[in-house]
N, C-alpha and C. Protein backbone atom coordinates (compact mmCIF):
# COMPACT_ATOMS: atom_id res chain seq x y z
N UNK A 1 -6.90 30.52 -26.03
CA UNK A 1 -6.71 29.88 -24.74
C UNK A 1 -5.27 30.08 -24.28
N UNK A 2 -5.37 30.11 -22.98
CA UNK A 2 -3.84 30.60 -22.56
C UNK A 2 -3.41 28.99 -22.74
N UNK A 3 -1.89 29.33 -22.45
CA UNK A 3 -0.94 27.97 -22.39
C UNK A 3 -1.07 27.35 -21.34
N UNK A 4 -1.22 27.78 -19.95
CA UNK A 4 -1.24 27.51 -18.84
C UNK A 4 -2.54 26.61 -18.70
N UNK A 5 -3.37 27.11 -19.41
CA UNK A 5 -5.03 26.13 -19.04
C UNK A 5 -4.43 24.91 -19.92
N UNK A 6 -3.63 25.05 -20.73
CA UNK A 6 -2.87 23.29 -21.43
C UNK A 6 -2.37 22.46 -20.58
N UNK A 7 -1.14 23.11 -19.20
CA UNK A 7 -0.71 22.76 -18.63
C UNK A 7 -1.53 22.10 -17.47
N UNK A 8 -2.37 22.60 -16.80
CA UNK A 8 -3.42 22.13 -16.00
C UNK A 8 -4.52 20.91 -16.38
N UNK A 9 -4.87 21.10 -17.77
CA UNK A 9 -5.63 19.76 -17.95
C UNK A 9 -4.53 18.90 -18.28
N UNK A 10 -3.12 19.11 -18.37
CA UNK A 10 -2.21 18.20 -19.27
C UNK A 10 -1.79 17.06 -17.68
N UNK A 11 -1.73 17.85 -16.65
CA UNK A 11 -1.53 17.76 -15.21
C UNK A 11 -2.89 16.74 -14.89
N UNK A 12 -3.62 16.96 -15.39
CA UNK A 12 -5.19 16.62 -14.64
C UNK A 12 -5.14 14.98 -15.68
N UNK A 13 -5.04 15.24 -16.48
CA UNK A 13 -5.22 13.97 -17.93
C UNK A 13 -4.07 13.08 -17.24
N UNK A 14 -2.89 13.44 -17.04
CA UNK A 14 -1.72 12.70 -16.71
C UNK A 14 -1.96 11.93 -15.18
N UNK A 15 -2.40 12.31 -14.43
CA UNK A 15 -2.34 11.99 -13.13
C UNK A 15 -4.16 11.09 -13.11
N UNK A 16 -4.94 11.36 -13.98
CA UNK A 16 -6.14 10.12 -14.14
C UNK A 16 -5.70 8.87 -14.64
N UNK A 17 -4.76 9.66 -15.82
CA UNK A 17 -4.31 8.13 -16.82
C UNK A 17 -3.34 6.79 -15.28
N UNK A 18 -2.77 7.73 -14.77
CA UNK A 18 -2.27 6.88 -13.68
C UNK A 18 -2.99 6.39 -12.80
N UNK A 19 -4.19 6.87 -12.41
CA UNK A 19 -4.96 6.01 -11.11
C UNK A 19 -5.66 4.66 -11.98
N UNK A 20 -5.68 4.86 -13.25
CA UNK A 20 -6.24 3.51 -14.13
C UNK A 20 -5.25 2.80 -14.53
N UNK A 21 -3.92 3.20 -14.54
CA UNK A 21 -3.08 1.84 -14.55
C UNK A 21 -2.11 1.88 -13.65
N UNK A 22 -2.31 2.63 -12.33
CA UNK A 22 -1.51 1.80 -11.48
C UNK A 22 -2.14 2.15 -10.38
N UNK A 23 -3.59 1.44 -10.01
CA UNK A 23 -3.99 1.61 -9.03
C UNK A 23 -4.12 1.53 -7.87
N UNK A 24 -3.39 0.30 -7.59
CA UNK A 24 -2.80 -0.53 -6.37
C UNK A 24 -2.13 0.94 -5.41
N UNK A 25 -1.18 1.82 -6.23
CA UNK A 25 -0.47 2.89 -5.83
C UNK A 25 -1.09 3.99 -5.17
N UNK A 26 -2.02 4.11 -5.89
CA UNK A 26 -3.39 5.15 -5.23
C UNK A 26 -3.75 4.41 -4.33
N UNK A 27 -4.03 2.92 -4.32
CA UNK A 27 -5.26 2.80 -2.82
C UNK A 27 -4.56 2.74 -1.55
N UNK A 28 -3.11 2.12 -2.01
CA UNK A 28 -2.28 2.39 -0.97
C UNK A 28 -2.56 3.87 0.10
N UNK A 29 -2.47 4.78 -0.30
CA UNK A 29 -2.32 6.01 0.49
C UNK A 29 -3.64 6.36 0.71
N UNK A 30 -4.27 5.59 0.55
CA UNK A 30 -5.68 5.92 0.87
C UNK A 30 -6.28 5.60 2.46
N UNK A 31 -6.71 6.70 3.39
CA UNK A 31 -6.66 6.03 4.79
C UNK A 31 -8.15 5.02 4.81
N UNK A 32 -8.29 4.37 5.61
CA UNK A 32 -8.94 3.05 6.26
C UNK A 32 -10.23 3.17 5.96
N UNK A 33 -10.24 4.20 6.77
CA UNK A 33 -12.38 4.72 7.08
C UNK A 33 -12.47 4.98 6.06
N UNK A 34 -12.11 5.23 4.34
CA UNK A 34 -12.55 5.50 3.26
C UNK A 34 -12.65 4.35 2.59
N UNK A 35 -14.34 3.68 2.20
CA UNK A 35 -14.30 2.34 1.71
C UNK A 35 -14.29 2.51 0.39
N UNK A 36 -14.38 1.87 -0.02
CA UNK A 36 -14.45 1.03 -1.76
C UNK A 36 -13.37 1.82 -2.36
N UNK A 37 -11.96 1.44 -1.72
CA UNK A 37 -10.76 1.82 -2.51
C UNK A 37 -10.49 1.82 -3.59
N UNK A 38 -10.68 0.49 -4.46
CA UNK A 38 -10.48 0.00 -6.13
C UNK A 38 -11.45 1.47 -6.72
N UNK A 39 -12.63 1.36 -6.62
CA UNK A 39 -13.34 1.84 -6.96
C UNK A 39 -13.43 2.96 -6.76
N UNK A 40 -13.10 3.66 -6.05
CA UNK A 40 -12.72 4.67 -5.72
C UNK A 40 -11.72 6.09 -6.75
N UNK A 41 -10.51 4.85 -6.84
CA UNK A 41 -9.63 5.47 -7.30
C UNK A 41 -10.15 5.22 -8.84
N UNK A 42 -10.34 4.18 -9.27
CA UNK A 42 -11.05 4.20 -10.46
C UNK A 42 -11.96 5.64 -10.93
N UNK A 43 -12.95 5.96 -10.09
CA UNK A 43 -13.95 6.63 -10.53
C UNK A 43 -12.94 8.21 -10.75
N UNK A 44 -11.86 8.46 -9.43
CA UNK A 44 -11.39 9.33 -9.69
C UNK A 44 -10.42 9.99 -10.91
N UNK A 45 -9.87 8.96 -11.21
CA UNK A 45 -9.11 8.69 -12.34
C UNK A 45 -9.46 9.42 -13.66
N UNK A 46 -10.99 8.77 -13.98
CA UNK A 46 -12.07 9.04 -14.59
C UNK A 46 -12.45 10.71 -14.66
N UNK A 47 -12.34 10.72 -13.55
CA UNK A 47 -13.19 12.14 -13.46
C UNK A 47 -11.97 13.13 -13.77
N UNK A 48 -10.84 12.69 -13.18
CA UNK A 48 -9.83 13.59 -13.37
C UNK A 48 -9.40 13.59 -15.14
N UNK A 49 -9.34 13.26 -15.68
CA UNK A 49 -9.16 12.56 -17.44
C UNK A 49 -10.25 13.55 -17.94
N UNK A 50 -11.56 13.28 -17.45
CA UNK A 50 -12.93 14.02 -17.87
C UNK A 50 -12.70 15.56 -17.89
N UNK A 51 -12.07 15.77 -16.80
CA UNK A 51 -11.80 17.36 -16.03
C UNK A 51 -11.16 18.32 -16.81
N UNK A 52 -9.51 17.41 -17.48
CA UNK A 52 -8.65 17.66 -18.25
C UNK A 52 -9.62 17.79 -19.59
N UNK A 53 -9.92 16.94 -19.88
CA UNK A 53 -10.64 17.89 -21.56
C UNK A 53 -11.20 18.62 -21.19
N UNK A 54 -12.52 18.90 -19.97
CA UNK A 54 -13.59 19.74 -20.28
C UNK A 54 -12.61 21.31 -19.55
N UNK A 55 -11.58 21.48 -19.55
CA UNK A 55 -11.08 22.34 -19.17
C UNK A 55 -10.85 23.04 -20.67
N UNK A 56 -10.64 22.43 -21.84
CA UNK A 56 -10.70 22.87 -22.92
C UNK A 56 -11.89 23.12 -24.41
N UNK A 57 -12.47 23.15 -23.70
CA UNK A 57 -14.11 23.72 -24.11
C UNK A 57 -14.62 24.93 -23.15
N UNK A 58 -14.45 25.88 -24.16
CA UNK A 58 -14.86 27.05 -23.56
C UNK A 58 -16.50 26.36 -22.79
N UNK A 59 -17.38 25.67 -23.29
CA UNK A 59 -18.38 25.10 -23.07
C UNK A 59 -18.61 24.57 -21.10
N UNK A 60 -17.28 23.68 -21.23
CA UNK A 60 -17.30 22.93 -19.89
C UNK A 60 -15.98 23.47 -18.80
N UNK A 61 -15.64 24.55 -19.15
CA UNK A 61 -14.25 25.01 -18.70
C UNK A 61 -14.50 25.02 -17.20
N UNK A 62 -15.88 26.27 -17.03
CA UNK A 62 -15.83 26.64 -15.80
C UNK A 62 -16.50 25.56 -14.83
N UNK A 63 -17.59 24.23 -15.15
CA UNK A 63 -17.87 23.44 -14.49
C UNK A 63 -16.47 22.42 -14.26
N UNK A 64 -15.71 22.16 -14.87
CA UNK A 64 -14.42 21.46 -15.00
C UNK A 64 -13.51 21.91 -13.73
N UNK A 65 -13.32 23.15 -13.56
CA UNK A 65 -12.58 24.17 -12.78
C UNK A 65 -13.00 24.05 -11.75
N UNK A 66 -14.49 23.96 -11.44
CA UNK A 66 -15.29 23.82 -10.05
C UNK A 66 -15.14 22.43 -9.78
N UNK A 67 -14.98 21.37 -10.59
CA UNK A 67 -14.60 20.10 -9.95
C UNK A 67 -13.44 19.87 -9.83
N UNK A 68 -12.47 20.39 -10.41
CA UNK A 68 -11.01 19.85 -10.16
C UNK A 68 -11.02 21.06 -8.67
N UNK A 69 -11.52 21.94 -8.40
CA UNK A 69 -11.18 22.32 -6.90
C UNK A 69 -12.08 21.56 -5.92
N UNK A 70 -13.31 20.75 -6.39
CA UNK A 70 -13.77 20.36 -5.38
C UNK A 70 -12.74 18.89 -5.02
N UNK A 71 -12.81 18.14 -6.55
CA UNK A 71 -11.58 17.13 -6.09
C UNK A 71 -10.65 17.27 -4.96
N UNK A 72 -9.93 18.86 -5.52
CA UNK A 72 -8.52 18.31 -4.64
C UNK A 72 -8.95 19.10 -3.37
N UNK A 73 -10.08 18.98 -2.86
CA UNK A 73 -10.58 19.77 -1.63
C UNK A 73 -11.19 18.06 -1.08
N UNK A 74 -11.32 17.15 -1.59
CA UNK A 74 -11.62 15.48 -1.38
C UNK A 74 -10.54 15.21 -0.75
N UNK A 75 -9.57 15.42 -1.73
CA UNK A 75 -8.57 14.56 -1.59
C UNK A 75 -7.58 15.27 -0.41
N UNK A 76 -7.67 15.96 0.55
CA UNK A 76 -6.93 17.08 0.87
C UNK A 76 -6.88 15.19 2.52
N UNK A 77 -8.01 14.74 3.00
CA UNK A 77 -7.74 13.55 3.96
C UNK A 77 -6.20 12.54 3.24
N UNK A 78 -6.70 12.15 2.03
CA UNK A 78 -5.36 11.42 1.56
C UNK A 78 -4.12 11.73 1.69
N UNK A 79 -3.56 13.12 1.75
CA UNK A 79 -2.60 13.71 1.98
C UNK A 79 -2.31 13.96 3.02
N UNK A 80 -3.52 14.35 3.75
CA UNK A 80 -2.59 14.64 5.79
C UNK A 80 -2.51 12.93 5.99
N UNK A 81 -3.54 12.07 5.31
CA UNK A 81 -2.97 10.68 5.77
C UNK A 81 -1.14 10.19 5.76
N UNK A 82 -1.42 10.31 4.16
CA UNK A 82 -0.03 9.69 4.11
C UNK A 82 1.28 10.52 4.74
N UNK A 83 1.32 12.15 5.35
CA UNK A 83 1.66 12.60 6.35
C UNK A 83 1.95 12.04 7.10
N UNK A 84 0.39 11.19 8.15
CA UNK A 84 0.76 11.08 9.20
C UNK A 84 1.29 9.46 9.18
N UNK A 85 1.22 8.70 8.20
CA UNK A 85 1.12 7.28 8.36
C UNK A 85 2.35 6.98 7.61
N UNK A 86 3.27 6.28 7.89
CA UNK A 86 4.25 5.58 6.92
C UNK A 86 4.28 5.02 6.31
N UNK A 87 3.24 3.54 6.32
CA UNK A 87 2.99 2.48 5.45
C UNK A 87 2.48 3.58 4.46
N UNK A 88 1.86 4.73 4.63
CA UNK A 88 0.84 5.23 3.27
C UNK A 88 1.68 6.48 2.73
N UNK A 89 2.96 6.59 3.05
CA UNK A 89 3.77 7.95 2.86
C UNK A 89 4.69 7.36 1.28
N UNK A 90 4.48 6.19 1.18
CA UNK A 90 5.49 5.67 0.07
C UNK A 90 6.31 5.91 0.11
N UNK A 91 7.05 5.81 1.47
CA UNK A 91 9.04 6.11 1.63
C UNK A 91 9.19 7.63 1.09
N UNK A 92 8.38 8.63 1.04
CA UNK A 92 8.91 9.81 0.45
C UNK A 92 9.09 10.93 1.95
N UNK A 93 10.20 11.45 1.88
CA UNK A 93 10.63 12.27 2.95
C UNK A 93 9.58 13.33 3.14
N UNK A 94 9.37 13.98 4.24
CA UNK A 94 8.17 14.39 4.75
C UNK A 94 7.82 15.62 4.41
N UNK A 95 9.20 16.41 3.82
CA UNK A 95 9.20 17.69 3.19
C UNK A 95 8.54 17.81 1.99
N UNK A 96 8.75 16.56 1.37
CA UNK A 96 7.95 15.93 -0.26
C UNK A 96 6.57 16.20 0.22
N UNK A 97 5.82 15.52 1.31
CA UNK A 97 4.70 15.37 1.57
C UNK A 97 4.08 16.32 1.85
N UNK A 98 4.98 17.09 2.88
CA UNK A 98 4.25 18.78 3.41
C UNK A 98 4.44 19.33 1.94
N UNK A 99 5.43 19.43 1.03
CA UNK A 99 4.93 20.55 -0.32
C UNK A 99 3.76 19.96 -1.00
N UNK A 100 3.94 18.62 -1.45
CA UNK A 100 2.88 18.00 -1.90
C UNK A 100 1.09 18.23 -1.64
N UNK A 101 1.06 18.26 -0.52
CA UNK A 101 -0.26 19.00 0.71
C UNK A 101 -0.22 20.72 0.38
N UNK A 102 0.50 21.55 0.34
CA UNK A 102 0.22 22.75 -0.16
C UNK A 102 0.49 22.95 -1.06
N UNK A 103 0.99 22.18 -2.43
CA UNK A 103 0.79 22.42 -4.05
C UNK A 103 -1.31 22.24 -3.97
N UNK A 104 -1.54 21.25 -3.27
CA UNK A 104 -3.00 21.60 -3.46
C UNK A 104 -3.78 22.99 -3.21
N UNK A 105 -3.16 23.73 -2.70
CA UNK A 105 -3.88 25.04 -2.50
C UNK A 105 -3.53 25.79 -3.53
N UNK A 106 -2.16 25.75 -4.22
CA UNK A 106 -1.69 26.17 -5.29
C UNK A 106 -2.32 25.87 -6.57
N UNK A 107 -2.63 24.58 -6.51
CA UNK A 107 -3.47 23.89 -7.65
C UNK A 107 -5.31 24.49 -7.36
N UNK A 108 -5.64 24.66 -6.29
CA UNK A 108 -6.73 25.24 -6.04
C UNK A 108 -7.05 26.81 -6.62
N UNK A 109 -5.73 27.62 -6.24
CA UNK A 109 -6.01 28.93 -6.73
C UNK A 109 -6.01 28.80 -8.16
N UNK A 110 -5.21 28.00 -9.09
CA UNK A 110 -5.14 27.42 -10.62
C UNK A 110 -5.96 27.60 -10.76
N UNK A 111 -6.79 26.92 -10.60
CA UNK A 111 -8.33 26.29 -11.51
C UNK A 111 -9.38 26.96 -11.17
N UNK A 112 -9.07 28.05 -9.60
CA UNK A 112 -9.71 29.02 -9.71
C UNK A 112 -9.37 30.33 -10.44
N UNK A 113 -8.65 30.52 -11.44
CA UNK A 113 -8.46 31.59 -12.45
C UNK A 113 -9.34 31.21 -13.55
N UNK A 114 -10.02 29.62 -14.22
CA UNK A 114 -10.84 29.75 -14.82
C UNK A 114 -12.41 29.64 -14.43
N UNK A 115 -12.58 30.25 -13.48
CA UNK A 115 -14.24 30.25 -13.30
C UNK A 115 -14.77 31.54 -13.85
């Protein structure tokens, strides 16, 4: 296994472990019309944690790969939100936010090298 598929579930494991203990932070940036916030971020959390191992089983690699791009193809509203909204930008300067919004395409082509 390359090193890089370490780095990507290590990315994917790290950033679930956070929507389960600090979730308040996630629902924050979450825009309006998207209901069941708690829960929400919960389930994602989950899935993202799930994603990160099955990225390391030759077994579940390539279904893993197809969900962490469908994820961050979900999550792509959360990000032009907190863009456009301040209360949901978490005080981070807007240049943070615009790279932040196209590391997802970056992270998209990622996880499309293991399908």
């Amino acid at each position: 296994m390359n090193w890089h598929l370490y780095i990507l579930s290590f990315i994917f494991g790290i950033a679930g472990v956070f929507h389960l203990i600090r979730p308040k932070a996630f629902m924050r940036i979450m825009p309006l019309y998207i209901p069941y916030h708690k829960l929400l971020v919960y389930v994602s959390g989950i899935a993202e944690i799930l994603v990160s191992c099955g990225l390391l089983f030759t077994t579940t690699k390539t279904v893993s790969a197809w969900s962490i791009i469908f994820m961050l193809i979900l999550f792509f509203p959360v990000h032009i939100h907190m863009l456009i909204h301040k209360k949901a930008s978490l005080n981070l300067p807007k240049f943070v936010l615009v790279t932040r919004l196209l590391l997802q395409f970056g992270l998209i082509y990622w996880a499309n090298l293991y399908l």
